[in-house]
Protein backbone atom coordinates (compact mmCIF):
# COMPACT_ATOMS: atom_id res chain seq x y z
CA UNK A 1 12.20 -54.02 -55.96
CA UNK A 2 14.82 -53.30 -53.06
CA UNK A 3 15.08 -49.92 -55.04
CA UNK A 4 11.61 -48.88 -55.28
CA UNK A 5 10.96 -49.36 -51.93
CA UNK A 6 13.87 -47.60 -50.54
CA UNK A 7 12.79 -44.56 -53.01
CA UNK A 8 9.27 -45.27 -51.08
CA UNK A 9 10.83 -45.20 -48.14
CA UNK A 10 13.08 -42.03 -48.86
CA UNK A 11 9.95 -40.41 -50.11
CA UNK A 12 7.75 -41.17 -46.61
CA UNK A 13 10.56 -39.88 -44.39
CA UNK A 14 10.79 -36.62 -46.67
CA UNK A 15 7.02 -36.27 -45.90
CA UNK A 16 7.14 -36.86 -42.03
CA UNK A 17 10.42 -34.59 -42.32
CA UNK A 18 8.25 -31.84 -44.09
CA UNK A 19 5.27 -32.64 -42.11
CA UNK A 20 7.46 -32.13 -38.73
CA UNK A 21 9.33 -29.05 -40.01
CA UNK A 22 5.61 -27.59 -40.39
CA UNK A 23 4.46 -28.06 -37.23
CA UNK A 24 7.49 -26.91 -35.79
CA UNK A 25 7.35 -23.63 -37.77
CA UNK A 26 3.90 -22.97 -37.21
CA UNK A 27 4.69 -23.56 -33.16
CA UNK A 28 7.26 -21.45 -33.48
CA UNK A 29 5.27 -18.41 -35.46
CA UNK A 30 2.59 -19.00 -32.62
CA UNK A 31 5.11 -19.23 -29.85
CA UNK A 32 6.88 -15.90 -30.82
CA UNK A 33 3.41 -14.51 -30.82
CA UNK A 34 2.37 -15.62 -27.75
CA UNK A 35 -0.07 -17.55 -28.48
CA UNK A 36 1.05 -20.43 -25.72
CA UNK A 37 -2.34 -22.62 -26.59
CA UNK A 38 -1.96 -23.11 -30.67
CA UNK A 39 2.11 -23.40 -30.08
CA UNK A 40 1.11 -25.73 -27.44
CA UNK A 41 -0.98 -27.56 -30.03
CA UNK A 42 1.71 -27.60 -32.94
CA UNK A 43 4.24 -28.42 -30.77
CA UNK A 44 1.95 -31.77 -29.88
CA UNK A 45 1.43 -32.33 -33.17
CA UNK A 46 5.08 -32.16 -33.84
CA UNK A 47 5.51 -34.51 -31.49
CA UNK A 48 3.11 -36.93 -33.06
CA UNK A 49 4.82 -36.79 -36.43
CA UNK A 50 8.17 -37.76 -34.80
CA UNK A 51 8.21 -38.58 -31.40
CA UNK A 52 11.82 -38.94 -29.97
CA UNK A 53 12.41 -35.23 -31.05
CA UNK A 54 13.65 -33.08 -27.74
CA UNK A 55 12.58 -29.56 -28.96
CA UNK A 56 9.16 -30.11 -29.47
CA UNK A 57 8.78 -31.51 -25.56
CA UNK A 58 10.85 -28.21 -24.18
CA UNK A 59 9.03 -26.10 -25.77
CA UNK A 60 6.07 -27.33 -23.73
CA UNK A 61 7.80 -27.76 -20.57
CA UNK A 62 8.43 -23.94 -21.08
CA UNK A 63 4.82 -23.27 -22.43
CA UNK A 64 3.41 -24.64 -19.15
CA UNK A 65 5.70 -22.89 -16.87
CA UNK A 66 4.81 -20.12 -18.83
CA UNK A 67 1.26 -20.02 -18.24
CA UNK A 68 1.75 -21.17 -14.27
CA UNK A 69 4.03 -17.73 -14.18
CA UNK A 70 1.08 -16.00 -15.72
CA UNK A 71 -1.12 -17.89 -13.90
CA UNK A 72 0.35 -16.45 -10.51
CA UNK A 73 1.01 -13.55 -11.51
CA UNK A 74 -2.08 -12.29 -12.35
CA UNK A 75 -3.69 -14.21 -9.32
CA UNK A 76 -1.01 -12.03 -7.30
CA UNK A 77 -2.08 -8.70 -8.99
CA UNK A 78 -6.01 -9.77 -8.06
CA UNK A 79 -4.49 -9.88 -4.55
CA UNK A 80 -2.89 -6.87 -4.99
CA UNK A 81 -5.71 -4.86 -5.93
CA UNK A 82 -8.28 -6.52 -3.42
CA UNK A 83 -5.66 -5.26 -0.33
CA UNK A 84 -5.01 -1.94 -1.79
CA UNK A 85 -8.96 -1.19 -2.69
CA UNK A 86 -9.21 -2.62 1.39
CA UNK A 87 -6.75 -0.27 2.63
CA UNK A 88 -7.83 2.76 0.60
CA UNK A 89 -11.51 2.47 1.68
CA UNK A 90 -9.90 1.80 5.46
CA UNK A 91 -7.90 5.35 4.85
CA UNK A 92 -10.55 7.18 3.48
CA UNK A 93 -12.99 6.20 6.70
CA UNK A 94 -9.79 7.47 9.00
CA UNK A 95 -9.66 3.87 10.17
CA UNK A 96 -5.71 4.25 10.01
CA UNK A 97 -5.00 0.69 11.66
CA UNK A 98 -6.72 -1.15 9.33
CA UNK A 99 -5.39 0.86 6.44
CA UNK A 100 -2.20 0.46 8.02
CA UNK A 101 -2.66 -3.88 7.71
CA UNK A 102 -3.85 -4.08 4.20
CA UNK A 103 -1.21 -1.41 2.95
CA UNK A 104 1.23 -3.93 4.86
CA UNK A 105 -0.04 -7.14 2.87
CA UNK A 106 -0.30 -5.33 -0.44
CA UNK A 107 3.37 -4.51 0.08
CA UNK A 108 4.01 -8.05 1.10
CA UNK A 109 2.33 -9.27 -1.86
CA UNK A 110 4.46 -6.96 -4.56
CA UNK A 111 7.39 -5.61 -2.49
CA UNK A 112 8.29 -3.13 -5.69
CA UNK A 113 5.62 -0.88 -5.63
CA UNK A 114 5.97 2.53 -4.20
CA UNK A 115 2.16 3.42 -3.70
CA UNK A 116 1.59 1.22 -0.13
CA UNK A 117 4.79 2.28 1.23
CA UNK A 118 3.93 5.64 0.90
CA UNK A 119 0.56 5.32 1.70
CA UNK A 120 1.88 3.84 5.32
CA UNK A 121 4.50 6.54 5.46
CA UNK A 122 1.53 8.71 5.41
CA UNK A 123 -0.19 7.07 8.15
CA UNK A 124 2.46 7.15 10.55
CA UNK A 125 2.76 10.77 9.82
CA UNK A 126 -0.82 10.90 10.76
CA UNK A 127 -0.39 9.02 13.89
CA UNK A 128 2.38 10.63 14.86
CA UNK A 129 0.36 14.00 14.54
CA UNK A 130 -2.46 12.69 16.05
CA UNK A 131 -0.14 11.34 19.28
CA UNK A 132 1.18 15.28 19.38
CA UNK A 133 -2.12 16.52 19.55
CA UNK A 134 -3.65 14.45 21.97
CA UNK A 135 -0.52 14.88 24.21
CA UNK A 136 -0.68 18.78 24.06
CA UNK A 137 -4.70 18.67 24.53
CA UNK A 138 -3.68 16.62 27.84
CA UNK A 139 -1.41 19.22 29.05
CA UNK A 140 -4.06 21.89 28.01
CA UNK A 141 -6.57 20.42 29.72
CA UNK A 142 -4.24 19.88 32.94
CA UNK A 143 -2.66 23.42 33.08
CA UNK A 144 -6.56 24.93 32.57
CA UNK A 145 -7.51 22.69 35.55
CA UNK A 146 -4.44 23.84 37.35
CA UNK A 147 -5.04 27.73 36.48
CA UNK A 148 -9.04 27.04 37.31
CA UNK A 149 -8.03 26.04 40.99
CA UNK A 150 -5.42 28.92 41.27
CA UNK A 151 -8.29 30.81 39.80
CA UNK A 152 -11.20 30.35 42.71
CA UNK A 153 -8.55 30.44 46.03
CA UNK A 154 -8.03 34.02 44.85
CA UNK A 155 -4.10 33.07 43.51
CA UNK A 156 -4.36 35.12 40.59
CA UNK A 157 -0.99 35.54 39.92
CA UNK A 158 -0.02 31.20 39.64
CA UNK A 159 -3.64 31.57 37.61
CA UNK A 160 -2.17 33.96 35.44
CA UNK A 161 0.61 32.19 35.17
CA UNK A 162 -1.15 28.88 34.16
CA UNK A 163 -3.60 30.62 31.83
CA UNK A 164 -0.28 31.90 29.83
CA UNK A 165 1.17 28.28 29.47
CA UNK A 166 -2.15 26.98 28.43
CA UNK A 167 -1.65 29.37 25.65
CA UNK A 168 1.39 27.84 24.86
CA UNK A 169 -0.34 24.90 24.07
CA UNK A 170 -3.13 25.67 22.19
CA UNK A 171 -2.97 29.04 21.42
CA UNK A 172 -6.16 29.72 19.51
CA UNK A 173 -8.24 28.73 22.80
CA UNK A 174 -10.11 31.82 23.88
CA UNK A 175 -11.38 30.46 27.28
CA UNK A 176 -7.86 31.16 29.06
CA UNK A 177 -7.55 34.78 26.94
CA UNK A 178 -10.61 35.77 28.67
CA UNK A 179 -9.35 34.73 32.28
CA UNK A 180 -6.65 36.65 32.02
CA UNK A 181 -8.23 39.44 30.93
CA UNK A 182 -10.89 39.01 34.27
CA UNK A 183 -7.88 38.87 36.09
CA UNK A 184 -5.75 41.56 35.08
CA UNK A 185 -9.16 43.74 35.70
CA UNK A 186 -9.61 42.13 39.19
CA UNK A 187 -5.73 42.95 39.93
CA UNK A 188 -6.30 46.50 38.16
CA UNK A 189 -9.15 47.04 40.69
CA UNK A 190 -7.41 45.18 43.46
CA UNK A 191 -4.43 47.98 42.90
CA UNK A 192 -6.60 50.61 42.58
CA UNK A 193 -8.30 50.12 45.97
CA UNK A 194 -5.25 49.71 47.83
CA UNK A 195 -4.35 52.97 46.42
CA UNK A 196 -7.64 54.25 47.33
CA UNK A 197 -7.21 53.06 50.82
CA UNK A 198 -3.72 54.59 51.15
């Protein structure tokens, strides 16, 4: 009797043993594959076949942080694409502050990519071009003023003068080519009068 139920017994624990080496393989096949939710599932059911065994229950501690890293990451790529599509539409308006911001957060967000460093590279290129320009249209426009005022006291020669530097700022302008064309004709006659009169 003592025999035939240790052979019983024997015989159970080779079935839970089987049973559990199963599950276990099947997790594993599924895990390799990843396919976290049916390894998830096997691994449980593993567990429920022999429940003091370690392996199963890491496994699923590492299933679960698993699919929180996936979880995150693809929330951060969402992220990622939501600043980048903010800062390109910002960009392509010439709204360079903005674009400047969201190229910033998307940077923030994955610090690896090239595309929004570049992107604000580009930008600060475009400020810094923008700056230049402005700052020579000032001087234009106070050297014109300047050359104006020579201009109408008669001073033709500072007008000259100012008309030429003007140039030097923005030399397609053809509002100071023309005034010193005026006034080399209004010097050519001024010369040729005082000839006259001598």
């Amino acid at each position: 009797e003592n025999t035939q139920a240790a052979s019983q017994q024997a015989q159970a624990q080779k079935i839970v043993v089987s049973n559990y080496n199963a599950a276990i393989a099947k997790a594993d096949k599924a895990f390799t594959a990843k396919d976290y939710a049916n390894a998830k599932t096997a691994y449980n059911e593993a567990i429920g076949i022999k429940a003091d065994e370690k392996y199963p229950k890491d496994k699923i501690i590492e299933i679960d942080k698993l699919l929180a890293d996936l979880a995150k990451s693809k929330e951060l790529e969402e992220k990622y694409k939501t600043a980048i599509a903010k800062a390109d539409r910002s960009f392509a308006e010439k709204d360079y502050s903005n674009a400047k911001t969201a190229y910033n957060e998307a940077a923030g967000i994955k610090p690896v990519e090239k595309y929004p460093k570049d992107k604000i590279a580009e930008i600060d290129k475009l400020l810094g071009e923008a700056a230049k320009a402005k700052e020579l249209d000032e001087k234009y426009k106070t050297t014109i003023s300047k050359a104006d005022k020579a201009f109408e006291t008669k001073d033709y020669s500072n007008s000259k003068n100012a008309y030429n530097e003007a140039l030097g700022y923005k030399a397609g302008e053809k509002y100071p080519k023309d005034r010193i064309v005026e006034i080399d004709k209004l010097l050519g006659s001024a010369a040729k009068a005082k000839e006259l009169d001598e």
